[in-house]
Protein backbone atom coordinates (compact mmCIF):
# COMPACT_ATOMS: atom_id res chain seq x y z
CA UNK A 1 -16.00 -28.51 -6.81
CA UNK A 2 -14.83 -26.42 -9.49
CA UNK A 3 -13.95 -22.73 -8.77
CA UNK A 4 -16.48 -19.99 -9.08
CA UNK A 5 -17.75 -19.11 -12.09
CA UNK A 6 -18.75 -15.52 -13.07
CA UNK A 7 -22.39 -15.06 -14.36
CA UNK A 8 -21.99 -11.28 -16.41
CA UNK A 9 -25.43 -11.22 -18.23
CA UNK A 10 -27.76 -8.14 -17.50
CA UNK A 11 -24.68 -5.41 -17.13
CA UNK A 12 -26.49 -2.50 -18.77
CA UNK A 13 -28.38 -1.93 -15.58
CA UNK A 14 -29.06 1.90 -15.58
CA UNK A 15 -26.44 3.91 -12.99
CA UNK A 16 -28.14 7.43 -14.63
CA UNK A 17 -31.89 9.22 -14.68
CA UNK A 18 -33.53 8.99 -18.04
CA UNK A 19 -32.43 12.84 -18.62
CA UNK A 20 -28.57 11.64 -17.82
CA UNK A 21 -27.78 12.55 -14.90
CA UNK A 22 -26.31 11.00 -12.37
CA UNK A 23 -28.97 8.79 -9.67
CA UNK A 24 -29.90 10.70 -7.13
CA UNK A 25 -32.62 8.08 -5.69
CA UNK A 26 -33.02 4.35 -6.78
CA UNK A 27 -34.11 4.06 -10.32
CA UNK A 28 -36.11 0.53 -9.96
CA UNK A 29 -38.02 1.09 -6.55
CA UNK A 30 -39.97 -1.64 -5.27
CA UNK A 31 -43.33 -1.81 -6.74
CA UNK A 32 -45.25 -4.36 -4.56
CA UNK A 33 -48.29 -2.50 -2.52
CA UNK A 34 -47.16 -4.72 0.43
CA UNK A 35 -45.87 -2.50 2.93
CA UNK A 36 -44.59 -5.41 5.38
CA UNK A 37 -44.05 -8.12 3.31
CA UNK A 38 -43.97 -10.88 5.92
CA UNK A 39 -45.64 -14.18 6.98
CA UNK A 40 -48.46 -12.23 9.05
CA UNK A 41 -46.92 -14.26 12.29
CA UNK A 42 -43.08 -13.78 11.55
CA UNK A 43 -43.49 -10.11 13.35
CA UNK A 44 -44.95 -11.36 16.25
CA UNK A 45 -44.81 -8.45 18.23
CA UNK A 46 -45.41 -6.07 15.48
CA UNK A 47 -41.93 -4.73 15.64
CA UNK A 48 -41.70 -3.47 12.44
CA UNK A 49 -45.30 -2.24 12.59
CA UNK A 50 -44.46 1.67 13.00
CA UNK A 51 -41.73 1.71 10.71
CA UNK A 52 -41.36 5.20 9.56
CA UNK A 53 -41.65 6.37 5.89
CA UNK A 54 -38.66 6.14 4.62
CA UNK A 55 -37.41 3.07 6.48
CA UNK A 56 -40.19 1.01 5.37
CA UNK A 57 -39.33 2.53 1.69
CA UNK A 58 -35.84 1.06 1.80
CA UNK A 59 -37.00 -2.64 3.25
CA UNK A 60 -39.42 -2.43 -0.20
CA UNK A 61 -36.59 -1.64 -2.46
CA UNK A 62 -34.62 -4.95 -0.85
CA UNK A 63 -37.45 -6.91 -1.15
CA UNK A 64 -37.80 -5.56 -5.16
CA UNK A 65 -34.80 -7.65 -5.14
CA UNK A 66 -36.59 -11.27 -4.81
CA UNK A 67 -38.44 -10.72 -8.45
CA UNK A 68 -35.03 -11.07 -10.34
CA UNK A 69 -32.66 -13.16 -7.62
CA UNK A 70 -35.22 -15.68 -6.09
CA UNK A 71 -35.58 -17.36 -9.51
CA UNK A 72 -31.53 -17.95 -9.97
CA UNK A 73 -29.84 -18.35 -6.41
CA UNK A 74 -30.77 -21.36 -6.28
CA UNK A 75 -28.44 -22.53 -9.52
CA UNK A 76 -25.99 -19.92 -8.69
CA UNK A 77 -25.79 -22.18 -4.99
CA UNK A 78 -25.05 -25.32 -6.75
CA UNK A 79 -22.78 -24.22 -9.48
CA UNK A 80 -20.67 -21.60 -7.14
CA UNK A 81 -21.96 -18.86 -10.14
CA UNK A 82 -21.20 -15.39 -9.18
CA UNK A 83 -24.44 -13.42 -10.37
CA UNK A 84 -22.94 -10.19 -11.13
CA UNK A 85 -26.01 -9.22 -12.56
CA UNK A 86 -27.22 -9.26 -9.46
CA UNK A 87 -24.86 -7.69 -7.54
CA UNK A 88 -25.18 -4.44 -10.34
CA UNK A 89 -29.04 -4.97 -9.65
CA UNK A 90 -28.24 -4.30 -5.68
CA UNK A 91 -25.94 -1.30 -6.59
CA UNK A 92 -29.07 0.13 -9.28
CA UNK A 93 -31.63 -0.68 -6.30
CA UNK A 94 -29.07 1.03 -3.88
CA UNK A 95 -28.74 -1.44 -1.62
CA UNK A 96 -25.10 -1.98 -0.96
CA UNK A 97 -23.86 0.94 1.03
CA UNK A 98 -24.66 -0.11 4.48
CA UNK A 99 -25.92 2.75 5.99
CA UNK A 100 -22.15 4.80 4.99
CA UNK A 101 -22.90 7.53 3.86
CA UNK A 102 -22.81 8.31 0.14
CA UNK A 103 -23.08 11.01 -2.68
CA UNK A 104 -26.16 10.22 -5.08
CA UNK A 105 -27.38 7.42 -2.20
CA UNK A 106 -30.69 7.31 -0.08
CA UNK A 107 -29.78 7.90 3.64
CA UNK A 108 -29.99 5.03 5.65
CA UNK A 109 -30.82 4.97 9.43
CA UNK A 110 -29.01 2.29 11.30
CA UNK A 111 -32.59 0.47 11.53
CA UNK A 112 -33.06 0.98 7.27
CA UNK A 113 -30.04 -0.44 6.66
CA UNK A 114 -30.31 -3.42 9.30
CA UNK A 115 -33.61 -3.98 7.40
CA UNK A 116 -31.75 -4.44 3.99
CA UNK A 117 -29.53 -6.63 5.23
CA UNK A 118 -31.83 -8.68 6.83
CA UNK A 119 -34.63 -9.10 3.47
CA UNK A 120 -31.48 -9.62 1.46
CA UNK A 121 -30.27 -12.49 3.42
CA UNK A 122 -33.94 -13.38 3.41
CA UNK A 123 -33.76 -13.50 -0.54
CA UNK A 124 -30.15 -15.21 -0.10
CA UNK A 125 -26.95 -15.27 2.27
CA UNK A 126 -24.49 -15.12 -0.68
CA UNK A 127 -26.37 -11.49 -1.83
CA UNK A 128 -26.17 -10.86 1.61
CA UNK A 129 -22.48 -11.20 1.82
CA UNK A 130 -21.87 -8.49 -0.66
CA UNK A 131 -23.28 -5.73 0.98
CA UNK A 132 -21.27 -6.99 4.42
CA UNK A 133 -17.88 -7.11 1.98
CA UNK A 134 -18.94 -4.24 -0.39
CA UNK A 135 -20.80 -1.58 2.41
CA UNK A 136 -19.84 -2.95 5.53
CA UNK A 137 -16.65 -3.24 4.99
CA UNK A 138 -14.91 -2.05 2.07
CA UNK A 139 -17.10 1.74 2.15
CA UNK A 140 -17.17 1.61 5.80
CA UNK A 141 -13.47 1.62 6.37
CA UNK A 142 -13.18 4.40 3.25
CA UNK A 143 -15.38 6.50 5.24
CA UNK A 144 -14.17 6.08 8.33
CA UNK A 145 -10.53 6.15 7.87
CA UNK A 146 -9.68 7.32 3.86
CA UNK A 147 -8.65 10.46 2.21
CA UNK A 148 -10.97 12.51 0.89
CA UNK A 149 -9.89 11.68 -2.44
CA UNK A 150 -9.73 8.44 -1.58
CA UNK A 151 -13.40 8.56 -0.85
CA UNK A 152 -14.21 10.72 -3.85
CA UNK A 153 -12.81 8.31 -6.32
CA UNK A 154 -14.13 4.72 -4.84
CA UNK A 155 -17.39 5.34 -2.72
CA UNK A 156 -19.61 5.79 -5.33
CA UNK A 157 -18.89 3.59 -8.08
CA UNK A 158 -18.74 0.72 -5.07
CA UNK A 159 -22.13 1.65 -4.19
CA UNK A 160 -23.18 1.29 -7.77
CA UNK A 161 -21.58 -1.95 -7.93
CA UNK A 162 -19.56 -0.24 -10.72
CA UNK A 163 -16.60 -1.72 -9.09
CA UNK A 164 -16.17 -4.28 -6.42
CA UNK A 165 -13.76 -4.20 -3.32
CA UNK A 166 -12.51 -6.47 -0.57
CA UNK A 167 -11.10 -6.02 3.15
CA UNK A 168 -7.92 -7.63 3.61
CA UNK A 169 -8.00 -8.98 6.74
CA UNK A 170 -7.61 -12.48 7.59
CA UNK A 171 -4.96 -14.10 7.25
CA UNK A 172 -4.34 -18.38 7.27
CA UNK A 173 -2.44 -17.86 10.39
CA UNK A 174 -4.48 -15.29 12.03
CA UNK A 175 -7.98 -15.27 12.00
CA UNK A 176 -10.07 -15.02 15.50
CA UNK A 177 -5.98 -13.44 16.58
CA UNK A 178 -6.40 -10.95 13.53
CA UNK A 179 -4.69 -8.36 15.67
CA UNK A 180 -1.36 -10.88 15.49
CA UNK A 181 -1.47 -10.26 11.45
CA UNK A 182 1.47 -11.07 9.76
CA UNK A 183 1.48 -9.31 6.25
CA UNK A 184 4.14 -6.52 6.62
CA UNK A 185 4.99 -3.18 4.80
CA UNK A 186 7.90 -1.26 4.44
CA UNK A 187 8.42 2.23 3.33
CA UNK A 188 10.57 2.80 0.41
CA UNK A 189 11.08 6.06 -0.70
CA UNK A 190 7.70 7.56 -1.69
CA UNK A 191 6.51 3.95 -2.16
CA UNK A 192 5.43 1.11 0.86
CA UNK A 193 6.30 -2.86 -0.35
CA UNK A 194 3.77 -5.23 1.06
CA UNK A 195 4.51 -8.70 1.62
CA UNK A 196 2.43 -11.59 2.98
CA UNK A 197 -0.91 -13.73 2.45
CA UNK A 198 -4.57 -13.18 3.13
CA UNK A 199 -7.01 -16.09 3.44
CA UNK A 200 -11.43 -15.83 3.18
CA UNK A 201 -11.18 -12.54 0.98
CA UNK A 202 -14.38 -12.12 -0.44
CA UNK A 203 -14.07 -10.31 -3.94
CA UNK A 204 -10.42 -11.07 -3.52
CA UNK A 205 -10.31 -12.82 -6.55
CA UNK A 206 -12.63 -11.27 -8.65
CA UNK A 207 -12.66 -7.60 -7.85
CA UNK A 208 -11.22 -4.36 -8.69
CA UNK A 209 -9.55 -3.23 -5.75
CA UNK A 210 -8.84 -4.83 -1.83
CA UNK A 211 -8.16 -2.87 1.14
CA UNK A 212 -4.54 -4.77 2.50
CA UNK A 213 -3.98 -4.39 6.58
CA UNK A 214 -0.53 -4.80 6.82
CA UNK A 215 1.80 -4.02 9.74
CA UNK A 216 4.72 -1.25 9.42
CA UNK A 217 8.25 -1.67 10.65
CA UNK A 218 7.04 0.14 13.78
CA UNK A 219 4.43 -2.85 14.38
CA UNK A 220 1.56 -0.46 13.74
CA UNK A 221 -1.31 -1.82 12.19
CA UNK A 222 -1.79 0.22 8.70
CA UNK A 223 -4.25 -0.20 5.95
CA UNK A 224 -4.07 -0.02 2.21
CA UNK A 225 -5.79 0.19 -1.25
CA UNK A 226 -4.46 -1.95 -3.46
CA UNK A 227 -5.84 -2.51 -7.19
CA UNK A 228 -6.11 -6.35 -8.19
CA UNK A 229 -3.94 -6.14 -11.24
CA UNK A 230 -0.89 -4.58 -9.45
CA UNK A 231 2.36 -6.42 -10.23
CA UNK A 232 2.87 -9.18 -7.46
CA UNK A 233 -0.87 -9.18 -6.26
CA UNK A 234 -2.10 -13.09 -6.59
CA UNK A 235 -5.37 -14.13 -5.62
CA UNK A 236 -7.24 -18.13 -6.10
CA UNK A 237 -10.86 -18.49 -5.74
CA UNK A 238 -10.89 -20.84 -2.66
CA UNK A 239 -13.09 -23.92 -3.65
CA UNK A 240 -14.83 -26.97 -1.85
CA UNK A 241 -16.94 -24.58 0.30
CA UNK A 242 -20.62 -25.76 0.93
CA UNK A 243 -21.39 -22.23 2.29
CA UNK A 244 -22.29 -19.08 0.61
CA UNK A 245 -21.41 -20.93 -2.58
CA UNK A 246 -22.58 -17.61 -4.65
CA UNK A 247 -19.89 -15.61 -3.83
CA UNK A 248 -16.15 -16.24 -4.10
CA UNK A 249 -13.53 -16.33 -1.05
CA UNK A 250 -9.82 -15.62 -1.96
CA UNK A 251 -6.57 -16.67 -0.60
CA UNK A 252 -4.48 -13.51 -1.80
CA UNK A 253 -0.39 -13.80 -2.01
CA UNK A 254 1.52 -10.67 -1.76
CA UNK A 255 4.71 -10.39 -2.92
CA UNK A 256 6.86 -7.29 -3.09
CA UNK A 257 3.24 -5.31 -4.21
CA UNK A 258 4.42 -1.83 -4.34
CA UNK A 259 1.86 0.67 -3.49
CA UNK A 260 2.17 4.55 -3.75
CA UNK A 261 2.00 6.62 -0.13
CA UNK A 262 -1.26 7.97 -1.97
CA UNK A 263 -2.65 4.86 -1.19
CA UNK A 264 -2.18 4.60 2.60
CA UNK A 265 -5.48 5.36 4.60
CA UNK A 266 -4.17 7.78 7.27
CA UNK A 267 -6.97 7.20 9.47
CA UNK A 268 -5.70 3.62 9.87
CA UNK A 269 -3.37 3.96 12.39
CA UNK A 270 -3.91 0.94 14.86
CA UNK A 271 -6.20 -2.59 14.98
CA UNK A 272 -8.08 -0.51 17.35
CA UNK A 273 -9.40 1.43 13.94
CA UNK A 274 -9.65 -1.82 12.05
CA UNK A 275 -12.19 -2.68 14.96
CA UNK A 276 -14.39 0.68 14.78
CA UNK A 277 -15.07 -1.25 11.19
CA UNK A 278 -15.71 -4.72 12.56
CA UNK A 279 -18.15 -3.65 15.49
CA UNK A 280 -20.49 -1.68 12.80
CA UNK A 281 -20.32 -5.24 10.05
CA UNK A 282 -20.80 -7.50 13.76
CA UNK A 283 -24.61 -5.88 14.20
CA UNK A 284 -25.23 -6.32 10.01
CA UNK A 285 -24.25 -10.10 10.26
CA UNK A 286 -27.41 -10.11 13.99
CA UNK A 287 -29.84 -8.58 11.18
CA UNK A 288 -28.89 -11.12 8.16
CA UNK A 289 -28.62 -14.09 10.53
CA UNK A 290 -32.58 -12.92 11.23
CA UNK A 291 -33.28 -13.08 7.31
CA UNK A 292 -32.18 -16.45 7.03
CA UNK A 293 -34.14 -17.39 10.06
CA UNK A 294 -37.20 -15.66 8.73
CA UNK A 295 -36.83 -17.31 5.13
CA UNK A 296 -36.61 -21.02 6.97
CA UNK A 297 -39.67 -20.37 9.61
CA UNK A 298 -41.58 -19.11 6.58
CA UNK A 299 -40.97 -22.13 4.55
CA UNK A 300 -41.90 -24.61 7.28
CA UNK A 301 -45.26 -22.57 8.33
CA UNK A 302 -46.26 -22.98 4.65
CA UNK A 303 -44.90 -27.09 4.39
CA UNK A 304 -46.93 -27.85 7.42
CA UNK A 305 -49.91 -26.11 5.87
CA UNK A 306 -50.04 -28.09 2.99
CA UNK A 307 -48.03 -31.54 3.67
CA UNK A 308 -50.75 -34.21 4.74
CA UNK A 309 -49.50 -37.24 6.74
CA UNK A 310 -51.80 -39.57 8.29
CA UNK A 311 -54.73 -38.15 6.52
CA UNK A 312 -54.38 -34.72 8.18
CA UNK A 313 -52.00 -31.38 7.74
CA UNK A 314 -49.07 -31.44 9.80
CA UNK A 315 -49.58 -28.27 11.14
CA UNK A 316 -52.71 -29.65 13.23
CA UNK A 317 -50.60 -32.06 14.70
CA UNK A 318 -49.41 -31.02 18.16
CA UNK A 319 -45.60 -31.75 17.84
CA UNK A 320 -45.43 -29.19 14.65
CA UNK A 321 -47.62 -26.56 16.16
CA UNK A 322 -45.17 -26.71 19.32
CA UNK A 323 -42.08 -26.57 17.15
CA UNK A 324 -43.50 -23.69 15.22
CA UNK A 325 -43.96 -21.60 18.18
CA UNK A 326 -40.59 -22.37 19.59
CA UNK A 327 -39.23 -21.25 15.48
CA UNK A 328 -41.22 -18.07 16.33
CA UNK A 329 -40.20 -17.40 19.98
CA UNK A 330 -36.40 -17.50 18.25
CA UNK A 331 -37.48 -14.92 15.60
CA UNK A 332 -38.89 -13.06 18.31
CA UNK A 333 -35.99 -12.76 20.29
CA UNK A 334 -33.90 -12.01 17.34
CA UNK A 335 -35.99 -9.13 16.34
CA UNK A 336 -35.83 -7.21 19.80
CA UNK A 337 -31.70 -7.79 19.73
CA UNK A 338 -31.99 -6.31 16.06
CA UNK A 339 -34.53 -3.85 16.74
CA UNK A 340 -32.46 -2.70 19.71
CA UNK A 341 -29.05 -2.43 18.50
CA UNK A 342 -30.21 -0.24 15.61
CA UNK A 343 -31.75 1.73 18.46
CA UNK A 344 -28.18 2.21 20.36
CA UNK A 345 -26.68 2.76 16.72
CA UNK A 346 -28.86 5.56 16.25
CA UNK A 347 -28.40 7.24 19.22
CA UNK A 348 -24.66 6.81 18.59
CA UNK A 349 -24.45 4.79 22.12
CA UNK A 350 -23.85 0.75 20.64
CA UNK A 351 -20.78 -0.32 22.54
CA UNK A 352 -18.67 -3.25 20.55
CA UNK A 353 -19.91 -5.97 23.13
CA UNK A 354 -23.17 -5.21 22.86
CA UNK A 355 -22.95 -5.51 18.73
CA UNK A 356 -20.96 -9.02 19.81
CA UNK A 357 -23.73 -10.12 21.56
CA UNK A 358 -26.31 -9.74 19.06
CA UNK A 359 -24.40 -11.44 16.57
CA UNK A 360 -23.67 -14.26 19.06
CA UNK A 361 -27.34 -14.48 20.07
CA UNK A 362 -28.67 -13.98 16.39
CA UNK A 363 -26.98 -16.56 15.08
CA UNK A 364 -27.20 -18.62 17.47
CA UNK A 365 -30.79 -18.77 17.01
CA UNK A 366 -30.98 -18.84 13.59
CA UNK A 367 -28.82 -21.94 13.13
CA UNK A 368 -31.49 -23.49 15.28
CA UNK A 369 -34.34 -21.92 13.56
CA UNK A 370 -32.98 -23.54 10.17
CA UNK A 371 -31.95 -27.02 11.45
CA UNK A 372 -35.54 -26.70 12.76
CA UNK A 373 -37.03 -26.13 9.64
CA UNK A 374 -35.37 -28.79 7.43
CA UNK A 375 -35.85 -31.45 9.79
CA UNK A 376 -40.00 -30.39 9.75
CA UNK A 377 -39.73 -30.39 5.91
CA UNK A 378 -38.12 -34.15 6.13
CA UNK A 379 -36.84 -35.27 3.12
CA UNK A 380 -37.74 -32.09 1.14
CA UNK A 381 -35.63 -30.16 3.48
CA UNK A 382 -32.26 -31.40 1.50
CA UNK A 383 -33.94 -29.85 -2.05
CA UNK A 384 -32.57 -26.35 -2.91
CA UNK A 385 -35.73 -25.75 -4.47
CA UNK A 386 -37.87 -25.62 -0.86
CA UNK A 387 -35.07 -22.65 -0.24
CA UNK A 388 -34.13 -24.12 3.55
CA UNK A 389 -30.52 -26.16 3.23
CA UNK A 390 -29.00 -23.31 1.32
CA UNK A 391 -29.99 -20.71 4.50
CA UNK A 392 -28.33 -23.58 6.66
CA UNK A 393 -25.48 -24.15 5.08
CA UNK A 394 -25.18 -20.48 4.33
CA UNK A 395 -25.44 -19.91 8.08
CA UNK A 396 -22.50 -21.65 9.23
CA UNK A 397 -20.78 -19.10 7.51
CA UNK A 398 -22.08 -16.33 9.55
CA UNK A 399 -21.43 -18.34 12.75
CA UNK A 400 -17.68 -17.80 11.81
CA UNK A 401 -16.92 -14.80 9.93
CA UNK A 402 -16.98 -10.59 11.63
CA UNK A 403 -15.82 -13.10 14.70
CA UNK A 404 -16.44 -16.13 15.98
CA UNK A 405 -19.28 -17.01 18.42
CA UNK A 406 -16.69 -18.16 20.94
CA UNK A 407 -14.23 -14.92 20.55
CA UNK A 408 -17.85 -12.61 20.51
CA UNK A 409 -18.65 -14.91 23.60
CA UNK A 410 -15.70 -14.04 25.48
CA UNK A 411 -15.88 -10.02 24.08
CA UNK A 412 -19.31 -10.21 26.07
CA UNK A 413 -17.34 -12.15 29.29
CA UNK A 414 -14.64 -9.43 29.70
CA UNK A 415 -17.51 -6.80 30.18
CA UNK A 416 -19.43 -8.45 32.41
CA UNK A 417 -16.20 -9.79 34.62
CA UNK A 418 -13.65 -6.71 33.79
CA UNK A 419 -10.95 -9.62 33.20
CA UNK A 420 -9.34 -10.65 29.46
CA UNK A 421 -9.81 -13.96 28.51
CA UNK A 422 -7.63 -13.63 25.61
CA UNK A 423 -5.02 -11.43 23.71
């Protein structure tokens, strides 16, 4: 597979009002009348029913997103294109913050923004991914641990999609152990030298700036904002993925990248701070493991509707209509995690292992859900076009990355047995 192309066309997307000034509200708001734009059985329990105003508003401005991105993911799957026209498209429909708060963006609720990330991820996983690297991450751990002026010069043009970050995490030693990171960095003079690789960076490679965790000579965990084109900073697209294909993964090399002290986040102090970040991303990833679920039941409710075998619809056979229901119970059960969790959030009472065991249970279920679907779609479940193998492949992704099901697993153990089963 060839590494990731980059797709530019459409970059005069507006990031002003007509009159000039700078967007105070999205500028390309959904237009469809639907105001829950869903199979009528994939809200079973009418969860989203009593959405109020301005949460439903946001959902409509994600789902504004299918008209232009539905029509290309597709290609942009199979030839590992990066659509940055899309991406600016997300930023102009102001869709990429993640709930962080943000100067000239809507306010999201925890439940608004779990519903963007879940009709994005509907749309596509690789979309999906941006907002979890570009809001959820990158923003997040500006406004949680920068500067002020670390937060007045990069939140806003990331939400516009203006510029792209990454979070510089993993490491090809140290991924599920993240706390053991390796990549180190020493203070010299006004200065810090960081040394050491970074492995599954998404925008890594392609970006304009990537927040480095590094560990000081003390063995505290700090992090830091480094621009892409500083002297010593090396990133490769990593290629032969068959999961979120859209969207380019870096392995970054550091060597001797000298950073000024102005670019230390002095909120980041300790992994326990890189977690606050992590638990937030952990309940986006239960809500877009639910949009790919959604996107696959949907497409095997309408195959079985119209695919005749036998001289009769496969959805009057009893086998379908049985796995169909099953589909739904999963959806079902995602929904209340999701619905739940943005609940907690709200209230500001979602402890980390209850955010690990949504994403353990969500996506879970949607892995099922998917494998479900293609295998009731039979040999039109390999085709891009019926929009079902992409969300499965795309999902093994999300079984891995913000933590893996087996170290979320065991997050959820210690709580419920007061004992450590690892580091």
């Amino acid at each position: 597979m060839s590494a990731p192309t980059l797709t530019t066309a459409h970059t005069d997307l507006p990031t002003t009002g007509t009159d000039g000034t700078p967007r105070t509200t999205p500028t390309n708001p959904a237009t469809t009348a639907d105001p829950h734009p869903l199979h009528p059985t994939a809200d079973f329990y009418g969860l989203f029913a009593d959405l109020p105003e301005a949460d439903r508003e946001a959902w409509a401005r994600a789902r504004a997103l299918a008209d232009d991105a539905l029509p290309a993911v597709n290609d942009a799957w199979e030839h590992a294109d990066y659509r940055l026209d899309l991406v600016r498209r997300m930023g102009d429909l102001d869709l990429l913050t993640d709930g962080v708060p943000t100067p000239g963006s809507a306010p999201l609720s925890p439940l608004a923004a779990g519903l963007i990330n879940m009709e994005v991820a509907r749309i596509d996983g690789s979309l999906a991914t941006v907002i979890a690297v570009q809001g959820g991450l990158t923003m997040r751990t500006l406004q949680l641990l920068g500067s002020a002026e670390q937060q007045a010069a990069w939140l806003v043009p990331l939400a516009r999609a203006e510029k792209l970050g990454a979070f510089g995490l993993t490491e090809p030693l140290h991924g599920s152990d993240a706390v053991g990171l390796e990549t180190s960095a020493v203070r010299d003079g006004d200065d810090w030298v960081l040394n050491g690789q970074k492995r599954w960076i998404g925008n890594g490679s392609v970006g304009d700036m990537t927040i480095i965790w590094a560990r000081n000579e003390e063995g505290k965990v700090n992090g830091f904002i480094v621009s892409q084109d500083t002297p010593g900073y090396v990133a490769e697209a990593i290629t032969g993925k068959v999961s979120l294909r859209g969207i380019p993964q870096a392995l970054i090399t550091l060597t001797d990248v000298r950073v000024p002290e102005a670019a230390r986040l002095p909120g980041a102090r300790s992994f326990r701070d890189v977690s606050r970040v992590l638990m937030a991303t952990r309940a986006g990833i239960a809500w877009a493991a639910l949009g790919h679920a959604i996107a696959c039941y949907e497409a095997a409710v309408a195959h079985a509707e119209i695919r005749v075998q036998f001289g009769k619809p496969l959805a009057s056979y009893q086998l379908i209509q049985d796995r169909l229901a099953t589909m739904l119970g999963s959806l079902v059960t995602m929904q209340l995690h999701c619905r739940r969790i943005a609940e907690l959030d709200a209230a500001g009472r979602l402890r980390p292992e209850q955010a690990s065991m949504a994403k353990v249970q969500c996506t879970r279920l949607a892995r099922t859900v998917a494998a479900d679907a293609r295998d009731l779609l039979g040999g039109s479940g390999i085709l891009l076009e019926n929009h079902v193998i992409r969300h499965l492949a795309d999902l093994e992704a999300l079984h891995t990355y913000e933590g893996t099901d087996s170290v979320q697993s065991l997050i959820v153990g210690r709580s419920i047995t007061g004992i450590g089963a690892f580091a």
